[in-house]
C-alpha atoms as a PDB file:
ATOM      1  CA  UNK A   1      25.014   9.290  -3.001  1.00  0.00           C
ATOM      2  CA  UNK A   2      24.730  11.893  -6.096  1.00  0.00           C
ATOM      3  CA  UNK A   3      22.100   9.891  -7.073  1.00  0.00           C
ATOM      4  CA  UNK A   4      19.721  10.240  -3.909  1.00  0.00           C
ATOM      5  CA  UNK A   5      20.739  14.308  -4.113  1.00  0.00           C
ATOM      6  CA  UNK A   6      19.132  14.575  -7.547  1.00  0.00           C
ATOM      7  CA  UNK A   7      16.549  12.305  -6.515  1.00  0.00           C
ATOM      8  CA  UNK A   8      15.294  13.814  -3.966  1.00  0.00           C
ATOM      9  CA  UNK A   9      15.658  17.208  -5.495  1.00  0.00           C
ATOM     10  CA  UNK A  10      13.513  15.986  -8.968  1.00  0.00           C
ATOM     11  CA  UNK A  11      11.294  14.996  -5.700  1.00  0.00           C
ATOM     12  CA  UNK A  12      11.091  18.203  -4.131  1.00  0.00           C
ATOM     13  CA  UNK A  13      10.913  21.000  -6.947  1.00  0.00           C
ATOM     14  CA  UNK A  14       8.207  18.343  -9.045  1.00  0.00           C
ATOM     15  CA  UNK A  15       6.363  18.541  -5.703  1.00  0.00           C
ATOM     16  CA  UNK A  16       6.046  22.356  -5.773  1.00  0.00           C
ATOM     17  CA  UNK A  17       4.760  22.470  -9.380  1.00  0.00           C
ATOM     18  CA  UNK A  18       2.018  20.732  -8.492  1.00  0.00           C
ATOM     19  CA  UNK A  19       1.418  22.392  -5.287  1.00  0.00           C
ATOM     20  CA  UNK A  20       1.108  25.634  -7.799  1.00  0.00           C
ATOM     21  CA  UNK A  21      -1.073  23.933 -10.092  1.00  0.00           C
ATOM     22  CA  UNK A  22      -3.460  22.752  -7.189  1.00  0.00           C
ATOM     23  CA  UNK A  23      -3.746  26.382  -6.367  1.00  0.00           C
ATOM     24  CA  UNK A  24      -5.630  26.009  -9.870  1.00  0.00           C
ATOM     25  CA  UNK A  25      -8.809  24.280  -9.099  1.00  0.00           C
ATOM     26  CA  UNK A  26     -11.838  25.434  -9.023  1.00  0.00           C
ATOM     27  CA  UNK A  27     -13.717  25.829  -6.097  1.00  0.00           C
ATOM     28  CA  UNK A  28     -17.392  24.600  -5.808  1.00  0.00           C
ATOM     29  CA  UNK A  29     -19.719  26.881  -4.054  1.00  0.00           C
ATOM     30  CA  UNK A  30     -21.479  23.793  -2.601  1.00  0.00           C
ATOM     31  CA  UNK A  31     -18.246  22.185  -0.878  1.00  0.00           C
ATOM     32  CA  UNK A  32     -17.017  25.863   0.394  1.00  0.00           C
ATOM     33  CA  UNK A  33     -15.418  24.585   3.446  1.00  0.00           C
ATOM     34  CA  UNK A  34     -13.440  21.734   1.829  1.00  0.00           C
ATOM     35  CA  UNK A  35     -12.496  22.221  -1.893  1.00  0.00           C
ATOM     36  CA  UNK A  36     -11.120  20.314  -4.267  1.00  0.00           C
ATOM     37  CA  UNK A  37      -8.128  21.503  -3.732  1.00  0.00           C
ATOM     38  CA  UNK A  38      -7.292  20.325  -0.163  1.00  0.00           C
ATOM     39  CA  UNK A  39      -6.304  16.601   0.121  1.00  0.00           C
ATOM     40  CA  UNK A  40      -3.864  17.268  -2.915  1.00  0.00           C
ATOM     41  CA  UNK A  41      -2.160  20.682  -1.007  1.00  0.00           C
ATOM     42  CA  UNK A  42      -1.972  19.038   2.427  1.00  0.00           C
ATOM     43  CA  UNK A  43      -0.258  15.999   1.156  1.00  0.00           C
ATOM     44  CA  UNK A  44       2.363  17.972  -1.306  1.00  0.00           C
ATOM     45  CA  UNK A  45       3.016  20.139   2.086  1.00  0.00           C
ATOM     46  CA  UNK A  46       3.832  17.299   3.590  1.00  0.00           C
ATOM     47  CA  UNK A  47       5.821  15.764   0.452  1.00  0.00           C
ATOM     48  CA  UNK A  48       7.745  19.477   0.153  1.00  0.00           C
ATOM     49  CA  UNK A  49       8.821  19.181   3.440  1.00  0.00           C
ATOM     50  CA  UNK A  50       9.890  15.740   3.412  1.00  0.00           C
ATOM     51  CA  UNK A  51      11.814  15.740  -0.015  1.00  0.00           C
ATOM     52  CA  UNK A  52      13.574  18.675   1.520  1.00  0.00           C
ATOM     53  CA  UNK A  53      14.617  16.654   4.718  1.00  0.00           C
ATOM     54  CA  UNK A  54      15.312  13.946   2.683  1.00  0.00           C
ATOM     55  CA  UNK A  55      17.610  16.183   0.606  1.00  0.00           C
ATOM     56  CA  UNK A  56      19.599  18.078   3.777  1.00  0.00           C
ATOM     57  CA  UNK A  57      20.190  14.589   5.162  1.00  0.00           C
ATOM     58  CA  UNK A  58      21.416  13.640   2.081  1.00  0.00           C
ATOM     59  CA  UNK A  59      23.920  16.203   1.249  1.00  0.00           C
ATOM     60  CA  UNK A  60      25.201  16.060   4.760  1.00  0.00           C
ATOM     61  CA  UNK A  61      25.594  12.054   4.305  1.00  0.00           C
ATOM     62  CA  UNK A  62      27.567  12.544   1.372  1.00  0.00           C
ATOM     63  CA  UNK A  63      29.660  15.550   2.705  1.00  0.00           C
ATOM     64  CA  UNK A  64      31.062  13.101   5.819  1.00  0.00           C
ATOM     65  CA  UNK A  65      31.416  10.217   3.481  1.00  0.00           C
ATOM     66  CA  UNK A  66      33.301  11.736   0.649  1.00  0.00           C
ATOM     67  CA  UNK A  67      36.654   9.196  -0.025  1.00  0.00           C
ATOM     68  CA  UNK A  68      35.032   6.389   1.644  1.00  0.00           C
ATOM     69  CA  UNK A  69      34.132   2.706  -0.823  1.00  0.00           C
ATOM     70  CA  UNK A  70      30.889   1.040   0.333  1.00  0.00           C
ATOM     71  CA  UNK A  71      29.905  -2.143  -0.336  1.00  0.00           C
ATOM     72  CA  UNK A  72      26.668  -1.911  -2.577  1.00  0.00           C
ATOM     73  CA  UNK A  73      25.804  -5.838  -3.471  1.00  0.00           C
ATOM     74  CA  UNK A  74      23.838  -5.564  -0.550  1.00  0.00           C
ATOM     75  CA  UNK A  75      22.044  -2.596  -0.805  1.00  0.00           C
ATOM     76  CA  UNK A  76      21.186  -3.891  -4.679  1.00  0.00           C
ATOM     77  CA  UNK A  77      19.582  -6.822  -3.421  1.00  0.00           C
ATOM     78  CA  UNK A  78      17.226  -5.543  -0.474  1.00  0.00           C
ATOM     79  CA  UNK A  79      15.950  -3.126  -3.633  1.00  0.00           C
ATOM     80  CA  UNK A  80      15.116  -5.648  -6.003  1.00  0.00           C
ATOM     81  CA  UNK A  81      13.385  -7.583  -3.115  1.00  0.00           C
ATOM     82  CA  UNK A  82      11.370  -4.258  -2.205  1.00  0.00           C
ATOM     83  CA  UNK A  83      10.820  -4.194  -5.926  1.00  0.00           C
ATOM     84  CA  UNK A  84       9.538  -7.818  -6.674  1.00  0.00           C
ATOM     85  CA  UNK A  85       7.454  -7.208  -3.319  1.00  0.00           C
ATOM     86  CA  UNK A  86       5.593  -4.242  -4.767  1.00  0.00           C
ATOM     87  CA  UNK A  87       4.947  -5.970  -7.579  1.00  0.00           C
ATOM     88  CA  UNK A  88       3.264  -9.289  -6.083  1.00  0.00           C
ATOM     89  CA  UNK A  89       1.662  -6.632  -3.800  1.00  0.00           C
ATOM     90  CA  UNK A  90       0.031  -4.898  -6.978  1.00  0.00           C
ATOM     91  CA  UNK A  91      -0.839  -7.725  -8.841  1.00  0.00           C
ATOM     92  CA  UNK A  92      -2.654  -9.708  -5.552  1.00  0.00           C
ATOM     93  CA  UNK A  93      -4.602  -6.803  -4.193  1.00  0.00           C
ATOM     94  CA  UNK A  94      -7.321  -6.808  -6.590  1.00  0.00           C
ATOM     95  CA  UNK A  95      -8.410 -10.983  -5.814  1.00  0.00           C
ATOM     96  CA  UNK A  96      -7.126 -11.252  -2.491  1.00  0.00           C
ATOM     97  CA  UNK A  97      -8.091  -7.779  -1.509  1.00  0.00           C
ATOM     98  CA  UNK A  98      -7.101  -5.085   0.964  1.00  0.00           C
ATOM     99  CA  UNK A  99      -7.425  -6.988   4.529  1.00  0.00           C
ATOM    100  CA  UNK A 100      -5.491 -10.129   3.027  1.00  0.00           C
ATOM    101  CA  UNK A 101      -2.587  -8.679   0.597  1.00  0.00           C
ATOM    102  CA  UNK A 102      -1.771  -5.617   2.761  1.00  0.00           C
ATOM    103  CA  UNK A 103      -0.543  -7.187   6.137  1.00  0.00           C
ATOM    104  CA  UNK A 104       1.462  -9.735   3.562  1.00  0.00           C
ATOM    105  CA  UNK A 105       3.203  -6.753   2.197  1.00  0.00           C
ATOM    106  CA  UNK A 106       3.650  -4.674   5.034  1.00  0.00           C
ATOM    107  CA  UNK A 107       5.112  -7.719   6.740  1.00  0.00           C
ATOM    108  CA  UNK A 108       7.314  -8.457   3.925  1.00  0.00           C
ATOM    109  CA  UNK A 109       8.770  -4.773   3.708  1.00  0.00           C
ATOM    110  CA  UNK A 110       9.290  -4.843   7.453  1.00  0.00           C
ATOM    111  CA  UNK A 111      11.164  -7.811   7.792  1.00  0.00           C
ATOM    112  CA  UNK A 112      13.267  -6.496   4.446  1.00  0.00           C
ATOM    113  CA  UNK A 113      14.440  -3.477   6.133  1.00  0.00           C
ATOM    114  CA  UNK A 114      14.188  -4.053  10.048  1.00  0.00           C
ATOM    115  CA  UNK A 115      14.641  -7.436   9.910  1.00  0.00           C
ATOM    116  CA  UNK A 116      16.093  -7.960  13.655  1.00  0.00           C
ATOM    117  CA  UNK A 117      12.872  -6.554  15.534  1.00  0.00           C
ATOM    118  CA  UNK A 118      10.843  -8.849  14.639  1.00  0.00           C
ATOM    119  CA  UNK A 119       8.774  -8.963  17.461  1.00  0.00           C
ATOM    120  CA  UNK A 120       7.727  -5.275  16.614  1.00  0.00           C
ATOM    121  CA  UNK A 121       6.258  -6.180  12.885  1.00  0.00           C
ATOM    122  CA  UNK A 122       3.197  -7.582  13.798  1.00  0.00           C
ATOM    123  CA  UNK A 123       1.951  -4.278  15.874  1.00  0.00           C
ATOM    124  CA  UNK A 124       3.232  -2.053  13.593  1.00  0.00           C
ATOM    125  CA  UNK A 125       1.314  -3.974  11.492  1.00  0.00           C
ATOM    126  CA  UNK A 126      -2.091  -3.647  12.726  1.00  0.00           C
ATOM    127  CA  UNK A 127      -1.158   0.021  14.118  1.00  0.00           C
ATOM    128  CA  UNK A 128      -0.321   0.454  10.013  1.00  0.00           C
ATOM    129  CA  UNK A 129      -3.668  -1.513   9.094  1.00  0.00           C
ATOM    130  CA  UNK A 130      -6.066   0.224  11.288  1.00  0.00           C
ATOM    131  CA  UNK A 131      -4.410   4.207  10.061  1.00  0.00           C
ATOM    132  CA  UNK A 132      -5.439   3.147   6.540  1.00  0.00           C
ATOM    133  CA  UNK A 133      -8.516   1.783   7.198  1.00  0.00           C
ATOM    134  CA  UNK A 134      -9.925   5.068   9.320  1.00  0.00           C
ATOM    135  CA  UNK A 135      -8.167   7.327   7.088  1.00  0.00           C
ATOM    136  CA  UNK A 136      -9.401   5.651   3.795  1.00  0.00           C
ATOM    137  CA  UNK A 137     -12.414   3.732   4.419  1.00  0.00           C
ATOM    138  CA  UNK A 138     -14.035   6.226   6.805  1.00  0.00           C
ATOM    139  CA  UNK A 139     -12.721   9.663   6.272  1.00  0.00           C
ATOM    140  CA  UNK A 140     -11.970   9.646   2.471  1.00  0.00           C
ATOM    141  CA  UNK A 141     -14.345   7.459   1.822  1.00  0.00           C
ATOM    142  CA  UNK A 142     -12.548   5.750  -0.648  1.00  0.00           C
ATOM    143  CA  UNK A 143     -13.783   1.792  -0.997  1.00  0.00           C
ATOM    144  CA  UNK A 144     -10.683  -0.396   0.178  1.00  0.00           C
ATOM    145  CA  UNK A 145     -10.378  -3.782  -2.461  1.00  0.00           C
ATOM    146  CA  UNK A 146     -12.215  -6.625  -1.221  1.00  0.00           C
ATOM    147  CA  UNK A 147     -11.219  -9.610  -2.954  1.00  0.00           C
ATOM    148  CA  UNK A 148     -12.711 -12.413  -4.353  1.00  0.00           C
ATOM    149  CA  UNK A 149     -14.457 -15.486  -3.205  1.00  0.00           C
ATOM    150  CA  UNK A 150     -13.587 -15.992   0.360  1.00  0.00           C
ATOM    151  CA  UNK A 151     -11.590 -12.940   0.650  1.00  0.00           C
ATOM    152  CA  UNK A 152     -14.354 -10.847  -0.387  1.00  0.00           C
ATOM    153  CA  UNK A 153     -16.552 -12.543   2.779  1.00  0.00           C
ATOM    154  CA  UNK A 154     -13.622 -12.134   5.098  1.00  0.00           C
ATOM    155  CA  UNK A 155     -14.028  -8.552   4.050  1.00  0.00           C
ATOM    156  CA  UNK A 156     -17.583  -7.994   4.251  1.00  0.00           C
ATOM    157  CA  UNK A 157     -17.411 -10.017   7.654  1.00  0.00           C
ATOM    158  CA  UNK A 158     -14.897  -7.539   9.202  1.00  0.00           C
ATOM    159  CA  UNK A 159     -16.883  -4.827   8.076  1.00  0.00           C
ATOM    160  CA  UNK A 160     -14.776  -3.475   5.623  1.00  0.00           C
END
Protein backbone atom coordinates (compact mmCIF):
# COMPACT_ATOMS: atom_id res chain seq x y z
CA UNK A 1 0.00 0.00 0.00
CA UNK A 2 3.20 2.41 0.63
CA UNK A 3 3.98 1.62 -2.64
CA UNK A 4 0.75 2.99 -4.50
CA UNK A 5 1.18 6.29 -1.94
CA UNK A 6 4.56 7.09 -3.48
CA UNK A 7 3.32 6.10 -6.70
CA UNK A 8 0.80 8.05 -7.10
CA UNK A 9 2.50 10.96 -5.48
CA UNK A 10 5.83 10.62 -8.12
CA UNK A 11 2.43 10.71 -10.37
CA UNK A 12 1.01 13.76 -9.17
CA UNK A 13 3.94 16.31 -8.36
CA UNK A 14 5.81 14.93 -12.01
CA UNK A 15 2.41 15.95 -13.44
CA UNK A 16 2.64 19.56 -12.19
CA UNK A 17 6.20 20.09 -13.51
CA UNK A 18 5.13 19.64 -16.67
CA UNK A 19 1.98 21.48 -16.37
CA UNK A 20 4.63 24.50 -15.48
CA UNK A 21 6.75 23.77 -18.29
CA UNK A 22 3.71 23.74 -20.79
CA UNK A 23 3.05 27.20 -19.54
CA UNK A 24 6.46 27.53 -21.60
CA UNK A 25 5.48 27.26 -25.16
CA UNK A 26 5.34 29.54 -27.45
CA UNK A 27 2.37 30.75 -28.85
CA UNK A 28 1.88 31.12 -32.69
CA UNK A 29 0.15 34.20 -33.79
CA UNK A 30 -1.51 32.13 -36.57
CA UNK A 31 -3.18 29.40 -34.17
CA UNK A 32 -4.24 32.29 -31.50
CA UNK A 33 -7.28 30.56 -30.39
CA UNK A 34 -5.72 27.11 -29.82
CA UNK A 35 -1.95 27.07 -28.96
CA UNK A 36 0.39 24.70 -28.61
CA UNK A 37 0.02 24.59 -25.37
CA UNK A 38 -3.56 23.27 -24.89
CA UNK A 39 -3.98 19.47 -25.47
CA UNK A 40 -0.83 19.01 -23.14
CA UNK A 41 -2.51 21.49 -20.10
CA UNK A 42 -6.00 20.00 -20.41
CA UNK A 43 -4.81 16.50 -20.14
CA UNK A 44 -2.16 17.17 -17.08
CA UNK A 45 -5.42 18.98 -15.43
CA UNK A 46 -7.02 16.09 -15.75
CA UNK A 47 -3.88 13.80 -14.72
CA UNK A 48 -3.34 16.40 -11.48
CA UNK A 49 -6.59 15.78 -10.44
CA UNK A 50 -6.68 12.20 -10.86
CA UNK A 51 -3.19 11.33 -9.28
CA UNK A 52 -4.52 13.34 -6.41
CA UNK A 53 -7.76 11.15 -6.10
CA UNK A 54 -5.83 8.34 -6.67
CA UNK A 55 -3.56 9.40 -3.78
CA UNK A 56 -6.56 10.41 -1.03
CA UNK A 57 -8.09 7.02 -1.82
CA UNK A 58 -5.01 5.57 -1.25
CA UNK A 59 -3.96 6.87 2.02
CA UNK A 60 -7.42 6.32 3.33
CA UNK A 61 -7.14 2.49 2.04
CA UNK A 62 -4.12 2.05 3.88
CA UNK A 63 -5.23 3.99 7.08
CA UNK A 64 -8.39 1.26 7.54
CA UNK A 65 -6.18 -1.58 6.57
CA UNK A 66 -3.21 -1.03 8.75
CA UNK A 67 -2.53 -4.73 10.75
CA UNK A 68 -4.39 -6.59 8.23
CA UNK A 69 -2.13 -9.66 5.78
CA UNK A 70 -3.48 -9.83 2.21
CA UNK A 71 -3.00 -12.36 -0.01
CA UNK A 72 -0.88 -10.89 -2.99
CA UNK A 73 -0.20 -14.15 -5.42
CA UNK A 74 -3.18 -13.03 -6.94
CA UNK A 75 -2.86 -9.59 -7.40
CA UNK A 76 0.91 -10.53 -8.91
CA UNK A 77 -0.54 -12.52 -11.49
CA UNK A 78 -3.51 -10.32 -12.97
CA UNK A 79 -0.30 -7.68 -13.33
CA UNK A 80 1.92 -9.71 -15.24
CA UNK A 81 -1.12 -10.70 -17.44
CA UNK A 82 -1.95 -6.82 -17.89
CA UNK A 83 1.75 -6.64 -18.57
CA UNK A 84 2.27 -9.45 -21.24
CA UNK A 85 -1.13 -7.95 -22.72
CA UNK A 86 0.39 -4.53 -23.30
CA UNK A 87 3.09 -5.92 -24.74
CA UNK A 88 1.38 -8.23 -27.53
CA UNK A 89 -0.84 -5.09 -27.80
CA UNK A 90 2.35 -2.93 -28.76
CA UNK A 91 4.04 -5.21 -30.80
CA UNK A 92 0.60 -6.19 -33.08
CA UNK A 93 -0.70 -2.71 -33.61
CA UNK A 94 1.59 -1.68 -36.22
CA UNK A 95 0.58 -5.03 -38.86
CA UNK A 96 -2.70 -5.71 -37.62
CA UNK A 97 -3.56 -2.12 -37.04
CA UNK A 98 -5.86 0.01 -34.92
CA UNK A 99 -9.52 -1.50 -35.79
CA UNK A 100 -8.09 -5.20 -35.38
CA UNK A 101 -5.49 -5.11 -32.27
CA UNK A 102 -7.48 -2.59 -30.17
CA UNK A 103 -10.87 -4.43 -29.50
CA UNK A 104 -8.34 -7.64 -28.84
CA UNK A 105 -6.78 -5.66 -26.12
CA UNK A 106 -9.49 -3.87 -24.72
CA UNK A 107 -11.28 -7.20 -24.52
CA UNK A 108 -8.42 -8.84 -22.96
CA UNK A 109 -7.98 -6.07 -20.15
CA UNK A 110 -11.70 -6.25 -19.50
CA UNK A 111 -12.10 -9.71 -18.97
CA UNK A 112 -8.62 -9.45 -16.70
CA UNK A 113 -10.12 -7.13 -14.32
CA UNK A 114 -14.06 -7.44 -14.57
CA UNK A 115 -14.06 -10.72 -15.53
CA UNK A 116 -17.77 -11.69 -14.22
CA UNK A 117 -19.71 -9.05 -16.49
CA UNK A 118 -19.00 -10.34 -19.32
CA UNK A 119 -21.90 -9.53 -21.10
CA UNK A 120 -20.92 -5.76 -20.61
CA UNK A 121 -17.30 -6.09 -22.52
CA UNK A 122 -18.39 -6.10 -25.83
CA UNK A 123 -20.36 -2.52 -25.52
CA UNK A 124 -17.93 -1.07 -23.58
CA UNK A 125 -16.00 -2.11 -26.22
CA UNK A 126 -17.34 -0.39 -29.13
CA UNK A 127 -18.53 2.62 -26.72
CA UNK A 128 -14.38 2.56 -26.00
CA UNK A 129 -13.68 2.10 -29.90
CA UNK A 130 -15.88 4.72 -31.27
CA UNK A 131 -14.41 7.65 -28.21
CA UNK A 132 -10.98 7.01 -29.77
CA UNK A 133 -11.82 7.03 -33.10
CA UNK A 134 -13.84 10.66 -32.94
CA UNK A 135 -11.44 11.95 -30.55
CA UNK A 136 -8.28 10.83 -32.53
CA UNK A 137 -9.11 10.31 -36.02
CA UNK A 138 -11.43 13.32 -36.36
CA UNK A 139 -10.69 15.91 -33.80
CA UNK A 140 -6.87 15.48 -33.33
CA UNK A 141 -6.42 14.43 -36.42
CA UNK A 142 -3.96 12.08 -35.60
CA UNK A 143 -3.84 8.95 -38.35
CA UNK A 144 -5.00 5.73 -36.34
CA UNK A 145 -2.51 2.44 -37.57
CA UNK A 146 -3.95 0.62 -40.33
CA UNK A 147 -2.32 -2.56 -40.72
CA UNK A 148 -1.11 -4.55 -43.29
CA UNK A 149 -2.47 -6.62 -46.06
CA UNK A 150 -6.02 -7.34 -45.28
CA UNK A 151 -6.09 -5.35 -42.21
CA UNK A 152 -5.06 -2.35 -43.94
CA UNK A 153 -8.39 -2.92 -46.46
CA UNK A 154 -10.57 -3.67 -43.50
CA UNK A 155 -9.37 -0.26 -42.48
CA UNK A 156 -9.68 1.70 -45.49
CA UNK A 157 -13.17 -0.13 -45.96
CA UNK A 158 -14.50 1.15 -42.58
CA UNK A 159 -13.33 4.41 -43.36
CA UNK A 160 -10.73 4.72 -41.03
Amino acid sequence: MGGEIIVSLLILVTSCYLYIEAMRFREFRAYAEVGPDFWPKIVLILLIALSGALTVSNVIKWRKSRGEVRDREEGWKRVLIAVFLLVGYIYVLKPLGFIVASPLFITGMMLLIMPKRKKVIPIAVACIMAIIYILFGRLLFVPLPKGFGVFHDISIILGL
